[in-house]
PDB file of N, CA and C in Angstrom:
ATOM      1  N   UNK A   1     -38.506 -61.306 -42.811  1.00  0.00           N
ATOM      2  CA  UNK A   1     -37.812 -60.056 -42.940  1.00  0.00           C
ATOM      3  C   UNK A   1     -36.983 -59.860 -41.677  1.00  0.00           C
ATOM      4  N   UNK A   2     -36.195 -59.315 -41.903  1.00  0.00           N
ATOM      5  CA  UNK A   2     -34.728 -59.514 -40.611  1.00  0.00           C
ATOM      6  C   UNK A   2     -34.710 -57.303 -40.939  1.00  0.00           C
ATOM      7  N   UNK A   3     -34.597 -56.830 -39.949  1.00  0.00           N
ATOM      8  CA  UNK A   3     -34.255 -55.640 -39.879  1.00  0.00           C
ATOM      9  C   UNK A   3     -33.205 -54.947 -38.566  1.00  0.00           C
ATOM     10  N   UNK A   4     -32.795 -54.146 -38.501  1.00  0.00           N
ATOM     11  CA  UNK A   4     -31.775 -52.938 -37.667  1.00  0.00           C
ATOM     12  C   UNK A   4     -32.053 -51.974 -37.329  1.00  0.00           C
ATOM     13  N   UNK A   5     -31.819 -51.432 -36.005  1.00  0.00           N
ATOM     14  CA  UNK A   5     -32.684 -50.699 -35.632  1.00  0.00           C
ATOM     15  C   UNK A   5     -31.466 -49.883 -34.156  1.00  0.00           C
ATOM     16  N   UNK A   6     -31.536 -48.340 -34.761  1.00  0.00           N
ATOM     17  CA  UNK A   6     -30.720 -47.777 -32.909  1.00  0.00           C
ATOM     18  C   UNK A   6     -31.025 -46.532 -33.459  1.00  0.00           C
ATOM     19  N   UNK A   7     -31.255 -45.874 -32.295  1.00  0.00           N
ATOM     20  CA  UNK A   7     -31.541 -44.484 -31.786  1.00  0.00           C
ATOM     21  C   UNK A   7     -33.080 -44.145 -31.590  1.00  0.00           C
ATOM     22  N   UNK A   8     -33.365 -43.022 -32.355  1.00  0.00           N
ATOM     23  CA  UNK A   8     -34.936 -42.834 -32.340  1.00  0.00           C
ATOM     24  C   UNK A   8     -35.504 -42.667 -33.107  1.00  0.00           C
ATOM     25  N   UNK A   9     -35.388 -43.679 -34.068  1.00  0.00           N
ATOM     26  CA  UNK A   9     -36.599 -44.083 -35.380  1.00  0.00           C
ATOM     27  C   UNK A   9     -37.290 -45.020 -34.758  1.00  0.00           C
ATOM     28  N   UNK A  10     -38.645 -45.115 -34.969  1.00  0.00           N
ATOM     29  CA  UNK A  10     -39.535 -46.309 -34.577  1.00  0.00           C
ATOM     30  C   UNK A  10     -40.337 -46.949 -35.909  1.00  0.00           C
ATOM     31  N   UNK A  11     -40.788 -47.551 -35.744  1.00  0.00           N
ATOM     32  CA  UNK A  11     -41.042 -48.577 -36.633  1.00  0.00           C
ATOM     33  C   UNK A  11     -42.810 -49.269 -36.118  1.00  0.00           C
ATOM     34  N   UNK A  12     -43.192 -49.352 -36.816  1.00  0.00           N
ATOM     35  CA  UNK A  12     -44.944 -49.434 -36.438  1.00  0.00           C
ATOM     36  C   UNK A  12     -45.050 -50.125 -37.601  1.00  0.00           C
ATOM     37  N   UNK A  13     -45.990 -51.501 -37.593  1.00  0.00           N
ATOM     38  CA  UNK A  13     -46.677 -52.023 -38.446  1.00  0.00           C
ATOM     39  C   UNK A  13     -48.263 -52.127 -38.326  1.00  0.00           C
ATOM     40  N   UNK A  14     -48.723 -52.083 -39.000  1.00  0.00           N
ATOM     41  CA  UNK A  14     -50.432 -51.972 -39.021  1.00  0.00           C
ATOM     42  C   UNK A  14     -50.578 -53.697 -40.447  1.00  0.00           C
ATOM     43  N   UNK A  15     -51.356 -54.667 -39.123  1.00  0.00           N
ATOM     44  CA  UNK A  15     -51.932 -55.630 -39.618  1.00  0.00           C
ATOM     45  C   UNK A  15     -52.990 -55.832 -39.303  1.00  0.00           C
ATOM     46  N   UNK A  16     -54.020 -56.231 -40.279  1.00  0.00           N
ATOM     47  CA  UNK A  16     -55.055 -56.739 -40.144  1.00  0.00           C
ATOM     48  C   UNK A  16     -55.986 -55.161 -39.764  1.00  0.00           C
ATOM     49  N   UNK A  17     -56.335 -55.292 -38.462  1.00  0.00           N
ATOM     50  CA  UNK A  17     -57.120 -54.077 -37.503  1.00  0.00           C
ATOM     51  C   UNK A  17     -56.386 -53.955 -36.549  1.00  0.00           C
ATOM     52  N   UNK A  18     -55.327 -53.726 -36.368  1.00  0.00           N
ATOM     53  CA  UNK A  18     -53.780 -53.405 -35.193  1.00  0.00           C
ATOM     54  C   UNK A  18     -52.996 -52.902 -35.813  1.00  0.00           C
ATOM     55  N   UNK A  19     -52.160 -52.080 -34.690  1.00  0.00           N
ATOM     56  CA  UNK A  19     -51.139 -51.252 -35.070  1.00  0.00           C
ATOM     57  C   UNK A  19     -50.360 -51.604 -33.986  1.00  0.00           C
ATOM     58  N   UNK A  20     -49.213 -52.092 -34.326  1.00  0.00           N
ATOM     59  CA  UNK A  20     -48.286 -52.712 -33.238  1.00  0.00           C
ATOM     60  C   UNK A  20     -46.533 -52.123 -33.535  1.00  0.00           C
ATOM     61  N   UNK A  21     -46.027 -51.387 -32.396  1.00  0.00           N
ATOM     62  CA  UNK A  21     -44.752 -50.779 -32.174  1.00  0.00           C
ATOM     63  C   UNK A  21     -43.763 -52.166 -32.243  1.00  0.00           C
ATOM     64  N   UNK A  22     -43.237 -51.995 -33.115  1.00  0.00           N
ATOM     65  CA  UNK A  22     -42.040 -53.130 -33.452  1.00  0.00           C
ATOM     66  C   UNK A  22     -40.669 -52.514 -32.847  1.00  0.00           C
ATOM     67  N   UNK A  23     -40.339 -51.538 -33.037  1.00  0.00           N
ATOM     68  CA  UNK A  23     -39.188 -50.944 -32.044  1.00  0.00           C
ATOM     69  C   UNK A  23     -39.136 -50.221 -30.547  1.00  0.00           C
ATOM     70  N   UNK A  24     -38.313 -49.974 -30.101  1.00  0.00           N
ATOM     71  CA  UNK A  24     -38.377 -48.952 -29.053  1.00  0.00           C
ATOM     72  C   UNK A  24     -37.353 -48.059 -29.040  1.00  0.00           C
ATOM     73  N   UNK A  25     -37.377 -46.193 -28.830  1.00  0.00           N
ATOM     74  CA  UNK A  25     -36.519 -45.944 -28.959  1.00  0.00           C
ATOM     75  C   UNK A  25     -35.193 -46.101 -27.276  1.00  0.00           C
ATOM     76  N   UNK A  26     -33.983 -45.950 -28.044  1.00  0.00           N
ATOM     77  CA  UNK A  26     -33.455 -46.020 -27.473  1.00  0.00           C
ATOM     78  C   UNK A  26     -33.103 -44.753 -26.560  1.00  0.00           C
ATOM     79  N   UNK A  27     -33.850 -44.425 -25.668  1.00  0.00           N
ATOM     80  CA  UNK A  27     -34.116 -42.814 -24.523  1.00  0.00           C
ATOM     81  C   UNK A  27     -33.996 -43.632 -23.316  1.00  0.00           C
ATOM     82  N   UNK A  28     -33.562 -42.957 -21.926  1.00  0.00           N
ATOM     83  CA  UNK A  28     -32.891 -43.159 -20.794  1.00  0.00           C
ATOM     84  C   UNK A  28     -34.208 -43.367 -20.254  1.00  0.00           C
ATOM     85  N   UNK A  29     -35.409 -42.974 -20.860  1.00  0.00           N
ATOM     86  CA  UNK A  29     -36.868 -43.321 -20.323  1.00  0.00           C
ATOM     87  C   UNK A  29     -36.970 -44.674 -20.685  1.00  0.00           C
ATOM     88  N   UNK A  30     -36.864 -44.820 -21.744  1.00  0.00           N
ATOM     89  CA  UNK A  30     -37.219 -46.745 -21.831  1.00  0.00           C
ATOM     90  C   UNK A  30     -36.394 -47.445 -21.177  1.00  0.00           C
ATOM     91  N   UNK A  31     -35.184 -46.980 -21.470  1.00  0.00           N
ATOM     92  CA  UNK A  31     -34.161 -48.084 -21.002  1.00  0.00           C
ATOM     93  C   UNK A  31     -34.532 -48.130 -18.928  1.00  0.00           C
ATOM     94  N   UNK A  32     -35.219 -46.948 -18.239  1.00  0.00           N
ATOM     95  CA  UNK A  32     -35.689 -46.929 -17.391  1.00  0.00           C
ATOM     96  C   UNK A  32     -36.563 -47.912 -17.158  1.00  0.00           C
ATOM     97  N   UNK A  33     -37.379 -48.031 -18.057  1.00  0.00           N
ATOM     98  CA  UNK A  33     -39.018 -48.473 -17.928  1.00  0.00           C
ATOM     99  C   UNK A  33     -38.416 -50.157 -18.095  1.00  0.00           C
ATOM    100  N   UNK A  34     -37.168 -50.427 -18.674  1.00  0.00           N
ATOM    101  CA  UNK A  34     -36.864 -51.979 -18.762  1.00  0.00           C
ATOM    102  C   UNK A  34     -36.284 -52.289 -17.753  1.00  0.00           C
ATOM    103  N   UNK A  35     -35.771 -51.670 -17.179  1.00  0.00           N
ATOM    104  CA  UNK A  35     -35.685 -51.870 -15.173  1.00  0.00           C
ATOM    105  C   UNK A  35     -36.334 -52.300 -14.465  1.00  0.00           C
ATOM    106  N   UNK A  36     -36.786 -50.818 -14.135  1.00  0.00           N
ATOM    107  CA  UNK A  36     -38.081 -50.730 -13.586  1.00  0.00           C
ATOM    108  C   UNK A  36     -39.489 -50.413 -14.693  1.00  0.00           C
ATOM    109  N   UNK A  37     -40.445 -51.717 -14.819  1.00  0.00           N
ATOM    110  CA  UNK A  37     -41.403 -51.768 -15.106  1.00  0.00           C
ATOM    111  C   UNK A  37     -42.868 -50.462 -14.882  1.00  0.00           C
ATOM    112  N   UNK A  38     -42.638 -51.066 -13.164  1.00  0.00           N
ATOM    113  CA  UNK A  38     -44.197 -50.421 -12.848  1.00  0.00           C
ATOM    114  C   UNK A  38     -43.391 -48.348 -12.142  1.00  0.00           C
ATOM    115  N   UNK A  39     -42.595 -47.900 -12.936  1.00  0.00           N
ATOM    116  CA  UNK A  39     -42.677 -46.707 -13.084  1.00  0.00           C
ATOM    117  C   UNK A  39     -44.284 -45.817 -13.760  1.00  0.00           C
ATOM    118  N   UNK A  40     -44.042 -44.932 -12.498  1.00  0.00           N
ATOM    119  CA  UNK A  40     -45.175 -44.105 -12.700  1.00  0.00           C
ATOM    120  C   UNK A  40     -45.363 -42.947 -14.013  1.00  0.00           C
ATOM    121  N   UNK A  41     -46.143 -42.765 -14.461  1.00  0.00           N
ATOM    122  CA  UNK A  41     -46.025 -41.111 -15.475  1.00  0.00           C
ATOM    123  C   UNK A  41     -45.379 -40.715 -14.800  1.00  0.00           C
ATOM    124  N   UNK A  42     -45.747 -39.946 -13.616  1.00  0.00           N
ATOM    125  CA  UNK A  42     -45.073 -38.797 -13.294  1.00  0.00           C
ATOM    126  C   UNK A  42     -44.049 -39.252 -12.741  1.00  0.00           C
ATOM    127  N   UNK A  43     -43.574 -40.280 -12.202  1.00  0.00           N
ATOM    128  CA  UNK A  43     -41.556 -40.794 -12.623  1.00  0.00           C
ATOM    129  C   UNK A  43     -40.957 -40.480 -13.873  1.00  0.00           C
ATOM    130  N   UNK A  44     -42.137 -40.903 -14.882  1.00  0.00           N
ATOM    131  CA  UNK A  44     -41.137 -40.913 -16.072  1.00  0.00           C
ATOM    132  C   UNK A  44     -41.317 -39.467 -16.523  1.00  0.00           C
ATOM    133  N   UNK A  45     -42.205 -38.862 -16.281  1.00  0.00           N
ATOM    134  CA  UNK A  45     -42.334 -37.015 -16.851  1.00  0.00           C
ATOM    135  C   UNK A  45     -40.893 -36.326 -15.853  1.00  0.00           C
ATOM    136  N   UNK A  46     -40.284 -37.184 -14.925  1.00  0.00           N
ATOM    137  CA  UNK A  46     -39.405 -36.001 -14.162  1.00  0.00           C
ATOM    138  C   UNK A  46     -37.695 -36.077 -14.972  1.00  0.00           C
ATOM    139  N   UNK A  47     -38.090 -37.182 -16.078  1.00  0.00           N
ATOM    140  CA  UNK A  47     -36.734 -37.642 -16.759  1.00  0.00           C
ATOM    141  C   UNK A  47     -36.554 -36.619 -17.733  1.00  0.00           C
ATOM    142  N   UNK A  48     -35.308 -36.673 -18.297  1.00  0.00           N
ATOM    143  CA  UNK A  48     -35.201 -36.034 -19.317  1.00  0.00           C
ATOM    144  C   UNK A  48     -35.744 -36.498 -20.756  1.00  0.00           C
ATOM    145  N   UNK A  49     -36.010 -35.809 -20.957  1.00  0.00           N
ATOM    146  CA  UNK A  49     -36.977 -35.953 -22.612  1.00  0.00           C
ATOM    147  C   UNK A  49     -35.456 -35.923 -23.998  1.00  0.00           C
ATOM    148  N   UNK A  50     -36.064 -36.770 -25.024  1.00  0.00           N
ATOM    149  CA  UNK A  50     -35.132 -36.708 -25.471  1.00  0.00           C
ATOM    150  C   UNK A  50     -33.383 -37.295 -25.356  1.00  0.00           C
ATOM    151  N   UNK A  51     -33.180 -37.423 -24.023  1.00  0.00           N
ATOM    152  CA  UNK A  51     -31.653 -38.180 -23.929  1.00  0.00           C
ATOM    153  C   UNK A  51     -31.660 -39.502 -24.404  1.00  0.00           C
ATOM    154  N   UNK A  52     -30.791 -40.054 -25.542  1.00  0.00           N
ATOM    155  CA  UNK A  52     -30.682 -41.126 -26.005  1.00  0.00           C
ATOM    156  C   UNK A  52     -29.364 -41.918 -25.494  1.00  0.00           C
ATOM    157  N   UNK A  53     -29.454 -42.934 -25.569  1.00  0.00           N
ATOM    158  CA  UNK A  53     -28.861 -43.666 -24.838  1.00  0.00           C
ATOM    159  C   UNK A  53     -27.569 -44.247 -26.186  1.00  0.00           C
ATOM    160  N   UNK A  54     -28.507 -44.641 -27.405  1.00  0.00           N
ATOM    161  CA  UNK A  54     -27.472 -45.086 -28.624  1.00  0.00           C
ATOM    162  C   UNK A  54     -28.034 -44.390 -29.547  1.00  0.00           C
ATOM    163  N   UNK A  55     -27.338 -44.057 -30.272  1.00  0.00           N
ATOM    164  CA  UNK A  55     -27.465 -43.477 -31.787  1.00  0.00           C
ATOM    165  C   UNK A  55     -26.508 -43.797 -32.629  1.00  0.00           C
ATOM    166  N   UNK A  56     -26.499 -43.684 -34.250  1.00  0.00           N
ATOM    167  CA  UNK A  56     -24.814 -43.211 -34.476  1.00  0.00           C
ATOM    168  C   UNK A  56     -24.163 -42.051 -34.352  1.00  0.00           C
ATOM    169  N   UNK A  57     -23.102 -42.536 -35.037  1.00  0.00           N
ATOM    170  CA  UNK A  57     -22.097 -40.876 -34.214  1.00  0.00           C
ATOM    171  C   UNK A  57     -22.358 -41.277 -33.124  1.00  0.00           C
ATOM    172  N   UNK A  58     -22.496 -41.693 -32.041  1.00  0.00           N
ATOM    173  CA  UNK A  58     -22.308 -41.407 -30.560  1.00  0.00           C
ATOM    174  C   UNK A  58     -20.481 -41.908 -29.904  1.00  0.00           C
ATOM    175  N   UNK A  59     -20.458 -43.189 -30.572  1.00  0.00           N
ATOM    176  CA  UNK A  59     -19.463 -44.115 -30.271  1.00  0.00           C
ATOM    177  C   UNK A  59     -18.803 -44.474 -31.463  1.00  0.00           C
ATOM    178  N   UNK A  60     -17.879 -45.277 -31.623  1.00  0.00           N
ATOM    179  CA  UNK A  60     -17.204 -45.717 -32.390  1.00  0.00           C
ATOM    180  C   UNK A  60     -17.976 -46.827 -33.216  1.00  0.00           C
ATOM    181  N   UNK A  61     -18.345 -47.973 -32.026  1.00  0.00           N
ATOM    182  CA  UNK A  61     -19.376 -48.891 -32.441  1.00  0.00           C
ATOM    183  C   UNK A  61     -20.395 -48.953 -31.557  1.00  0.00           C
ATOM    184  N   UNK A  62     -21.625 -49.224 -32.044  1.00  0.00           N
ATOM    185  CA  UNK A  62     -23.142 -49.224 -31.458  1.00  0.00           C
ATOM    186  C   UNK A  62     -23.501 -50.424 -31.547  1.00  0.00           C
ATOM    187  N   UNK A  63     -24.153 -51.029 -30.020  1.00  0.00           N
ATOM    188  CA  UNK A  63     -25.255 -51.605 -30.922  1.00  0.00           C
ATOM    189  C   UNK A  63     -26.371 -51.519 -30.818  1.00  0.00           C
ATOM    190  N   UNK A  64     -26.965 -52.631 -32.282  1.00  0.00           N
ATOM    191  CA  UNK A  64     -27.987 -52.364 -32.986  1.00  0.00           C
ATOM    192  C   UNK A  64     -28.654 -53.444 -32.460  1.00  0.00           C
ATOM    193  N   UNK A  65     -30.205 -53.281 -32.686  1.00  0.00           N
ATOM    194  CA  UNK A  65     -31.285 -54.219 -32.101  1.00  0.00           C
ATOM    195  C   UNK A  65     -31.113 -54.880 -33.099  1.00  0.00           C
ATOM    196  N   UNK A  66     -31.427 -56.148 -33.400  1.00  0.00           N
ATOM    197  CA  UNK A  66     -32.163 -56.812 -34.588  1.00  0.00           C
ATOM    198  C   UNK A  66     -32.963 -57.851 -34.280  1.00  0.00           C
ATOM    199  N   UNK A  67     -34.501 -57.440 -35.309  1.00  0.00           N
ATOM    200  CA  UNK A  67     -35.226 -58.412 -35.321  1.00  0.00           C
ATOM    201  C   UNK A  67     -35.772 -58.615 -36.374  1.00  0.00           C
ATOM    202  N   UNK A  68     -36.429 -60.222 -36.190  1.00  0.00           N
ATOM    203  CA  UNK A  68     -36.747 -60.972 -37.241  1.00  0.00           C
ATOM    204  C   UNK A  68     -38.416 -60.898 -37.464  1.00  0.00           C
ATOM    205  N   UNK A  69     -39.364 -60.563 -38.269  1.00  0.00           N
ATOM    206  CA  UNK A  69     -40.558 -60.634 -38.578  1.00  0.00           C
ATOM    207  C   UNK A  69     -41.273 -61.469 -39.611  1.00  0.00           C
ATOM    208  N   UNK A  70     -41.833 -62.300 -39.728  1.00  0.00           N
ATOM    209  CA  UNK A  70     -42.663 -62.746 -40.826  1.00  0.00           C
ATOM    210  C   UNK A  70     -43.389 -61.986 -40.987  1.00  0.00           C
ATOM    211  N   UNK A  71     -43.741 -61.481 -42.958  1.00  0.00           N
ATOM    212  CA  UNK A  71     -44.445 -60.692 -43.521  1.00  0.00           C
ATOM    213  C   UNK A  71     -45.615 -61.322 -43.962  1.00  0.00           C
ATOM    214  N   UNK A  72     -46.500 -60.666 -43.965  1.00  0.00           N
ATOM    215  CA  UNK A  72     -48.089 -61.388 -44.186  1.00  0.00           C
ATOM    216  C   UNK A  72     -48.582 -60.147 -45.234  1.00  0.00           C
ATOM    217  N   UNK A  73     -48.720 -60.782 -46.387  1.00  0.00           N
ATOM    218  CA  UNK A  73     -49.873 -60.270 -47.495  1.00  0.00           C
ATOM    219  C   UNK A  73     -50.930 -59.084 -46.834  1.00  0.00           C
ATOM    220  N   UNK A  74     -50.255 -58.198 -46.995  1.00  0.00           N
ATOM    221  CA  UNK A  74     -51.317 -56.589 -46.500  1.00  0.00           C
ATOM    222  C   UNK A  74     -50.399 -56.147 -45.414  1.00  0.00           C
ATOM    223  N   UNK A  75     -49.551 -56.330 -44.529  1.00  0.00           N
ATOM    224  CA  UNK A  75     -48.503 -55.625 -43.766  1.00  0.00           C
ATOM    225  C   UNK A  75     -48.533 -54.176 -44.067  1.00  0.00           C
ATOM    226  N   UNK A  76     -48.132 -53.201 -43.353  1.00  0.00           N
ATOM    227  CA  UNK A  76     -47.749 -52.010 -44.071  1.00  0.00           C
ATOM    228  C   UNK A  76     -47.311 -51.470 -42.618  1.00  0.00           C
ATOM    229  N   UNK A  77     -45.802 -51.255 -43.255  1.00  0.00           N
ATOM    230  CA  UNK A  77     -45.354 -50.790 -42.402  1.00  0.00           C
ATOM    231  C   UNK A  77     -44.895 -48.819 -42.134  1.00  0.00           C
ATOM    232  N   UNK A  78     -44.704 -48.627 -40.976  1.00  0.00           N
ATOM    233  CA  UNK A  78     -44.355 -46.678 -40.566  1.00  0.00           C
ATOM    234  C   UNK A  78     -43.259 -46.708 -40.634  1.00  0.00           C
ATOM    235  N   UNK A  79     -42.153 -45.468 -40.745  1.00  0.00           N
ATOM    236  CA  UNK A  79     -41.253 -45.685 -40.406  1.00  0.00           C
ATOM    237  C   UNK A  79     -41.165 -44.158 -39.997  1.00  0.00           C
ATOM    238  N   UNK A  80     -40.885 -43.579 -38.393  1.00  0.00           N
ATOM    239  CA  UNK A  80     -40.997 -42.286 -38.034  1.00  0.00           C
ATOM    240  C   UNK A  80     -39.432 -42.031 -37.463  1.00  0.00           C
ATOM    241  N   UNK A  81     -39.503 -40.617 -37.713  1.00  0.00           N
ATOM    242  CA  UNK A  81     -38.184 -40.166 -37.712  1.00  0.00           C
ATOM    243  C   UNK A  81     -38.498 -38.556 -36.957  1.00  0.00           C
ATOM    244  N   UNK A  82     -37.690 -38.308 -36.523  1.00  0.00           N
ATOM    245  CA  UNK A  82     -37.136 -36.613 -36.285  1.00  0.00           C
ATOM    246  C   UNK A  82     -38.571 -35.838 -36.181  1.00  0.00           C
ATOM    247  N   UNK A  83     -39.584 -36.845 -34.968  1.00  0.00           N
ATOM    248  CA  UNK A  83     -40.725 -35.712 -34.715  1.00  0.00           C
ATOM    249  C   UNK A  83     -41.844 -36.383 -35.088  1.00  0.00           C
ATOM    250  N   UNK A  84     -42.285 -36.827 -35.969  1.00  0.00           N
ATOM    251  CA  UNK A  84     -42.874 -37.146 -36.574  1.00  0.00           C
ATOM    252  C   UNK A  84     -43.761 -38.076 -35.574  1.00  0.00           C
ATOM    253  N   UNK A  85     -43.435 -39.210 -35.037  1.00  0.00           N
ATOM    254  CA  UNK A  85     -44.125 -40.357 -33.747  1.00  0.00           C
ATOM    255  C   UNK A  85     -44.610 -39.312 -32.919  1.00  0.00           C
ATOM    256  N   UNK A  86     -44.032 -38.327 -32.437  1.00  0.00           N
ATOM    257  CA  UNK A  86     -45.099 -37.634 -31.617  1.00  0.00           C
ATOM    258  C   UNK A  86     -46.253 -37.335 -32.040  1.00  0.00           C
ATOM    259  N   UNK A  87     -46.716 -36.906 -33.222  1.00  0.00           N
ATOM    260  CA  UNK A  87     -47.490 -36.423 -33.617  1.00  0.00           C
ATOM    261  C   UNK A  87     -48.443 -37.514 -34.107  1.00  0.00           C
ATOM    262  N   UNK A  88     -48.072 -38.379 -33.992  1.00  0.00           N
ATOM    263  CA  UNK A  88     -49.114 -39.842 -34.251  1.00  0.00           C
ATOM    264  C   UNK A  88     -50.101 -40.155 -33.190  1.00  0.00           C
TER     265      UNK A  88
END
């Protein structure tokens, strides 16, 4: 399975007895945290919440992550949107 992926939908699959984050959103906090790694909580609590880095509508053209997954018999995948991942 080949999928696309920008802004702040995330994507979670649950295999087997795991639940593993297949995306990341795209917020000025991650794109932080892919910098700099060993950022602290309270580094990343002084950021702004919410600022995204790509979405659509932002630009003309975006880009998009893409990745490739092999599907395994019982997969089941999340797909969270507009609030929803917090509350997970």
């Amino acid at each position: 399975m080949e999928g696309g992926h920008v802004g702040d939908m995330r994507c979670d699959r649950r295999r087997e007895q795991s639940l593993e984050l297949l995306t990341n959103e795209h917020a000025r906090s991650n794109d932080a945290l892919a910098l700099k790694p060993d950022l602290t909580q309270e580094e990343l609590a002084r950021r702004p919440k919410n600022f995204y880095t790509r979405a659509l509508g932002m630009r003309e053209e975006v880009k998009v992550d893409i990745r490739s997954e092999v599907v395994q018999t019982g997969d089941i995948f999340l797909l969270c949107s507009d609030g929803l991942s917090g509350m997970i």
